[in-house]
PDB file of N, CA and C in Angstrom:
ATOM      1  N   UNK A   1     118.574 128.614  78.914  1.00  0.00           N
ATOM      2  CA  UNK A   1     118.017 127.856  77.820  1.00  0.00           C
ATOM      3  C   UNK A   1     118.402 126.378  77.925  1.00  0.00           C
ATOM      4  N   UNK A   2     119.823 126.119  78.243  1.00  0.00           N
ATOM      5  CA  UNK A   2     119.921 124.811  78.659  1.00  0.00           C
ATOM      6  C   UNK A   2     119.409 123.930  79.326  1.00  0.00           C
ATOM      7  N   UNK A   3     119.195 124.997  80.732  1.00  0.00           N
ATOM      8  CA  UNK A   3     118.649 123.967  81.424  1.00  0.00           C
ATOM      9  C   UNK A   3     117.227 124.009  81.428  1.00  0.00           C
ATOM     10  N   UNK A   4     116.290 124.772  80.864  1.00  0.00           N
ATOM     11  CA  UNK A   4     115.211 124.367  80.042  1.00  0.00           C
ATOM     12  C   UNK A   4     115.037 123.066  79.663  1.00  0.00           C
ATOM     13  N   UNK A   5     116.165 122.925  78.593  1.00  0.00           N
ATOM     14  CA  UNK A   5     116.038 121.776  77.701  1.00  0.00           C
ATOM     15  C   UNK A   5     116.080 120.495  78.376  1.00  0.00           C
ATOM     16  N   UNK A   6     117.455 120.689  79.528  1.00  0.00           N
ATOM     17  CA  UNK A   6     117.546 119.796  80.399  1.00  0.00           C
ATOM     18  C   UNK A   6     116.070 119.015  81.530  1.00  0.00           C
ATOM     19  N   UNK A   7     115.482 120.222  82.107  1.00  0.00           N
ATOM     20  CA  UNK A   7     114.712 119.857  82.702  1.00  0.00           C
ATOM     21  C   UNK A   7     113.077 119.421  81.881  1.00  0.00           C
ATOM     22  N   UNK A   8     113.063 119.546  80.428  1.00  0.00           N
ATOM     23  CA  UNK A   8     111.881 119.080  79.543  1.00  0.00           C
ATOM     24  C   UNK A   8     112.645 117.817  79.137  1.00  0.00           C
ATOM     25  N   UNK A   9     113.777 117.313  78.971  1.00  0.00           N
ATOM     26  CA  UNK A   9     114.156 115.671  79.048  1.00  0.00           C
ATOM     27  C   UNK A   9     114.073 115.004  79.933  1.00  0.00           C
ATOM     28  N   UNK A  10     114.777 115.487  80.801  1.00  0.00           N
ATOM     29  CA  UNK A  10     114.160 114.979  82.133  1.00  0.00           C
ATOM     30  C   UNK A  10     112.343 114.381  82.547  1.00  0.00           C
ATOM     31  N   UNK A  11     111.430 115.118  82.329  1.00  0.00           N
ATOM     32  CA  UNK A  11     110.361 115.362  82.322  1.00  0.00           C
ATOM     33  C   UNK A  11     110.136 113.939  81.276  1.00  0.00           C
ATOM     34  N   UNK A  12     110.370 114.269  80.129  1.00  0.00           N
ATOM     35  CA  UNK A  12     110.258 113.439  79.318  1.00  0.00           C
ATOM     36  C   UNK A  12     110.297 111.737  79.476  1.00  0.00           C
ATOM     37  N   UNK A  13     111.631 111.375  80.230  1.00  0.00           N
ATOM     38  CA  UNK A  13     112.469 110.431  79.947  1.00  0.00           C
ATOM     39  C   UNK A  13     111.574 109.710  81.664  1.00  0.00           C
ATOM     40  N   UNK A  14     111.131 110.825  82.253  1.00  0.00           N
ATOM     41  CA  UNK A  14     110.791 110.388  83.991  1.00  0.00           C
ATOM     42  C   UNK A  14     109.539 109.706  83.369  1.00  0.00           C
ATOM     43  N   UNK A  15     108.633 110.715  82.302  1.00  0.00           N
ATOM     44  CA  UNK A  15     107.198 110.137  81.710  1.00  0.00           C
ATOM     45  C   UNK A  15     107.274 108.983  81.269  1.00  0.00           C
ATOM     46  N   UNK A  16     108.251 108.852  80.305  1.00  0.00           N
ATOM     47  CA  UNK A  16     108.235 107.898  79.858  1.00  0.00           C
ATOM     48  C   UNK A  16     108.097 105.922  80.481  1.00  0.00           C
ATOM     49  N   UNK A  17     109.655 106.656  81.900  1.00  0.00           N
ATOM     50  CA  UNK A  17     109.361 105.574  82.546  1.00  0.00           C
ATOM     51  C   UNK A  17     108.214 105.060  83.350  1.00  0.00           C
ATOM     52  N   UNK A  18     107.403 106.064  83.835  1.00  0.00           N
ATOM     53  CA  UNK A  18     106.616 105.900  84.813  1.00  0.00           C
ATOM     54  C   UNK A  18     105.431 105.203  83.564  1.00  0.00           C
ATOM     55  N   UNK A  19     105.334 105.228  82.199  1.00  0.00           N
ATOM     56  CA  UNK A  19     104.220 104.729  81.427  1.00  0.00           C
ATOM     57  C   UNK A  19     104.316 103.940  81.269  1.00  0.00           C
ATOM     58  N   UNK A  20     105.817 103.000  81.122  1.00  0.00           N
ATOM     59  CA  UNK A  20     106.641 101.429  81.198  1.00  0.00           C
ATOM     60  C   UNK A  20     106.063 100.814  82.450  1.00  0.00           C
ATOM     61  N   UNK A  21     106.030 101.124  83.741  1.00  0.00           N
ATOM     62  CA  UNK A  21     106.404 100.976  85.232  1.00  0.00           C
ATOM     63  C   UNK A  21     104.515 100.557  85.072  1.00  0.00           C
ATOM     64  N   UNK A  22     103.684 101.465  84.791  1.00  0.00           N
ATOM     65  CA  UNK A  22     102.346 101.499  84.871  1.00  0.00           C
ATOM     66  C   UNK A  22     102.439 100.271  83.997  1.00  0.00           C
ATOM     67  N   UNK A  23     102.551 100.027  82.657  1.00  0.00           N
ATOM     68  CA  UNK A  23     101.982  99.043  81.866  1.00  0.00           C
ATOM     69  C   UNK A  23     103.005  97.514  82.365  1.00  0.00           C
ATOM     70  N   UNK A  24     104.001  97.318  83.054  1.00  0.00           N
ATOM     71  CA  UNK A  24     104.398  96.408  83.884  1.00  0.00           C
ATOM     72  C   UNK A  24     103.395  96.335  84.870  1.00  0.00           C
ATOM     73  N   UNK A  25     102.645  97.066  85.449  1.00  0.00           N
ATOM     74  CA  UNK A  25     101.912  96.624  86.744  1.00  0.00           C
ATOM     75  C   UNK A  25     100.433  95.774  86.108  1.00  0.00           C
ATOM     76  N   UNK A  26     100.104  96.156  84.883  1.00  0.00           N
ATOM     77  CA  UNK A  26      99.304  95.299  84.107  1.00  0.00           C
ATOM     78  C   UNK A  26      99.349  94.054  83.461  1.00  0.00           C
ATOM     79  N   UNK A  27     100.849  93.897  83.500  1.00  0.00           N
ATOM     80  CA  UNK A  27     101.488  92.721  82.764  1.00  0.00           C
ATOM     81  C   UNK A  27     101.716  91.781  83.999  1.00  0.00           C
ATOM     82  N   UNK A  28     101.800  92.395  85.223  1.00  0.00           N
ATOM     83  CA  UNK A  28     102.078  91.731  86.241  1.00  0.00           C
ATOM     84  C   UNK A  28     100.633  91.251  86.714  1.00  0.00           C
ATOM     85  N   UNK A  29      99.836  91.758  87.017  1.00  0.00           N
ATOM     86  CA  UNK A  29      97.700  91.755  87.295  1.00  0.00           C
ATOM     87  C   UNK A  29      97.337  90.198  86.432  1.00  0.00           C
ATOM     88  N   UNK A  30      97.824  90.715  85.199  1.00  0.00           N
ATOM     89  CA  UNK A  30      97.405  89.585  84.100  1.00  0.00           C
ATOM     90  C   UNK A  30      98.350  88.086  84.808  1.00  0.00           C
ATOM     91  N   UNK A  31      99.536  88.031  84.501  1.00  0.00           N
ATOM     92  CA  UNK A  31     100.300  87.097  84.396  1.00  0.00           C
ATOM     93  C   UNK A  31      99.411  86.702  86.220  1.00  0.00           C
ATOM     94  N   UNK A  32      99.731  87.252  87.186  1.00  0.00           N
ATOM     95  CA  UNK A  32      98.910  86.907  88.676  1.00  0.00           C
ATOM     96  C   UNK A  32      97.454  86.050  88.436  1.00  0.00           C
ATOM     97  N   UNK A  33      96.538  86.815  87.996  1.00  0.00           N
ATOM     98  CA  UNK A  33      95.434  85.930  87.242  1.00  0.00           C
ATOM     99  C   UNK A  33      95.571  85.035  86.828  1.00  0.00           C
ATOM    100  N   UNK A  34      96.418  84.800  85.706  1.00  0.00           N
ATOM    101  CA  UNK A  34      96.215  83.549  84.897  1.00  0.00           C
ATOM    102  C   UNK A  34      97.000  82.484  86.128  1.00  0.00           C
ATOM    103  N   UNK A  35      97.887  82.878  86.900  1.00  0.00           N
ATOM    104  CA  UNK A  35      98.853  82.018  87.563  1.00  0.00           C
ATOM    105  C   UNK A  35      97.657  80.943  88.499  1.00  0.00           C
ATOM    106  N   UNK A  36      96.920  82.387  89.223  1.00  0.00           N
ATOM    107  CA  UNK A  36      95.753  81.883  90.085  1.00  0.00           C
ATOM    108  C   UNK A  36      94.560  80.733  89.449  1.00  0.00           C
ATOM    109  N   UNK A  37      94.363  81.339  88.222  1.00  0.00           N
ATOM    110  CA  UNK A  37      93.352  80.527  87.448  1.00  0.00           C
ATOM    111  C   UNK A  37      93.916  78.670  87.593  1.00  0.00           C
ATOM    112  N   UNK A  38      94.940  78.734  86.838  1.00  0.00           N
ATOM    113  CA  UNK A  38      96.059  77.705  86.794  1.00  0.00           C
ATOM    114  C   UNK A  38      95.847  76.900  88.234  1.00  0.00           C
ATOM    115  N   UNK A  39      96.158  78.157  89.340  1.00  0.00           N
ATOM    116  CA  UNK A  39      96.316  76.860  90.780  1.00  0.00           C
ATOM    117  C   UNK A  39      94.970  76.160  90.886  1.00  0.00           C
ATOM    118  N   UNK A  40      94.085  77.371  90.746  1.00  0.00           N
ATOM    119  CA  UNK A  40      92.337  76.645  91.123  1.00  0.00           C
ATOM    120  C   UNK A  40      91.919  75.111  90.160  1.00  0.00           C
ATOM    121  N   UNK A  41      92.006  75.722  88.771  1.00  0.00           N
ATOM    122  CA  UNK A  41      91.584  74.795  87.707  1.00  0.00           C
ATOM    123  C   UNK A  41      92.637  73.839  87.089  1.00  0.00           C
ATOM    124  N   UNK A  42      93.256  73.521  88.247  1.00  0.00           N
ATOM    125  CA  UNK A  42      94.480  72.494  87.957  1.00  0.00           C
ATOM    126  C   UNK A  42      93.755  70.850  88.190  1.00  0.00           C
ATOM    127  N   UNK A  43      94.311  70.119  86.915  1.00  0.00           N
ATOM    128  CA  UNK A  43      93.856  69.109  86.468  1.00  0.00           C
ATOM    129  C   UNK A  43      94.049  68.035  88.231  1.00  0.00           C
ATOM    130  N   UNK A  44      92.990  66.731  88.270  1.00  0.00           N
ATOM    131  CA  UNK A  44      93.603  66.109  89.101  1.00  0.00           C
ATOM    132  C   UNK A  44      94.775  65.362  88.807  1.00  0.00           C
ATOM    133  N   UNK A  45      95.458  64.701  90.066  1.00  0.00           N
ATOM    134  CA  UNK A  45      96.599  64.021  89.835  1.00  0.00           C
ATOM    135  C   UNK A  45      96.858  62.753  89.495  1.00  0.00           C
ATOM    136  N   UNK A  46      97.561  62.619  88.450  1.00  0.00           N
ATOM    137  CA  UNK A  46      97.688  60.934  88.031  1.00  0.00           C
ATOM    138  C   UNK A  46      97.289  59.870  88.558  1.00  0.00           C
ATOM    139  N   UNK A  47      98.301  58.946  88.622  1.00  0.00           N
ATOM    140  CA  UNK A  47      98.647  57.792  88.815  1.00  0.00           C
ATOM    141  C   UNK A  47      99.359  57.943  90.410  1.00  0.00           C
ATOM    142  N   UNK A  48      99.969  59.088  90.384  1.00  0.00           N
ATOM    143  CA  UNK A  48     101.025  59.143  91.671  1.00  0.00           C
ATOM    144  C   UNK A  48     100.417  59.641  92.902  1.00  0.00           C
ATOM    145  N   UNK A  49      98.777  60.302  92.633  1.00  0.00           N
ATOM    146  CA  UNK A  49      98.105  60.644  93.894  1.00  0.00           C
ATOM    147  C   UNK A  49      98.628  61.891  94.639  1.00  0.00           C
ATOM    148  N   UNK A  50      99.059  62.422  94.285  1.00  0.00           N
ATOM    149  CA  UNK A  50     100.133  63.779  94.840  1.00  0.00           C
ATOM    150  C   UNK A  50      99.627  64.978  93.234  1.00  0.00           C
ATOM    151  N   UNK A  51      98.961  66.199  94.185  1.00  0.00           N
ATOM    152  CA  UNK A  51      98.560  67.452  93.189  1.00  0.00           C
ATOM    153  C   UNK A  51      99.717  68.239  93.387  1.00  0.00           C
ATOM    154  N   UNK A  52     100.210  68.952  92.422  1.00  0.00           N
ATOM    155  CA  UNK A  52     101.217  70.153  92.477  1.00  0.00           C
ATOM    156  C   UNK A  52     100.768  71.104  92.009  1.00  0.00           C
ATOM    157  N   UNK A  53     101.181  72.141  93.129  1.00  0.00           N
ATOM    158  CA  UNK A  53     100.321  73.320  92.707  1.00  0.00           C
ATOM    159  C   UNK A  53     101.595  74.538  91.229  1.00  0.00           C
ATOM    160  N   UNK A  54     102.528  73.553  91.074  1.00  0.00           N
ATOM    161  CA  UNK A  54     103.375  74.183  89.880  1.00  0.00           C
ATOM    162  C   UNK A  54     103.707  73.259  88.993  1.00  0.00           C
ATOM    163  N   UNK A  55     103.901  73.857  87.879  1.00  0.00           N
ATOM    164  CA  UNK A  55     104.181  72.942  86.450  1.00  0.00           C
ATOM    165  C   UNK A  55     105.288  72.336  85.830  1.00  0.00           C
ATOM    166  N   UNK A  56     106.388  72.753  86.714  1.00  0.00           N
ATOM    167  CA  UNK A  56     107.976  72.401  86.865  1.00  0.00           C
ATOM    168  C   UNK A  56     108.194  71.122  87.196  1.00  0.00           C
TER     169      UNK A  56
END
């Protein structure tokens, strides 16, 4: 009976992560997109003549 219980938490706790792990790989798709959008539709460059492809 224990290890019943044991191996339906298990089960549980593995589901759980793997539904985190999946909705990170969406959060990651998105954030990639917008990053890409950003490099393409990046404003031209000032005064200083030099484009950067980051915002830092």
């Amino acid at each position: 009976m224990v290890l019943l219980i044991v191996v339906l938490l298990l089960a549980l706790i593995l589901g759980g992560a793997g539904f985190a792990v999946h909705v990170l790989w969406w959060v990651a798709l998105v954030v990639l997109v917008l990053w890409l959008l950003g490099f393409v539709l990046r404003s031209p460059a000032g005064s200083g003549g030099r484009s950067r492809w980051y915002r830092w």
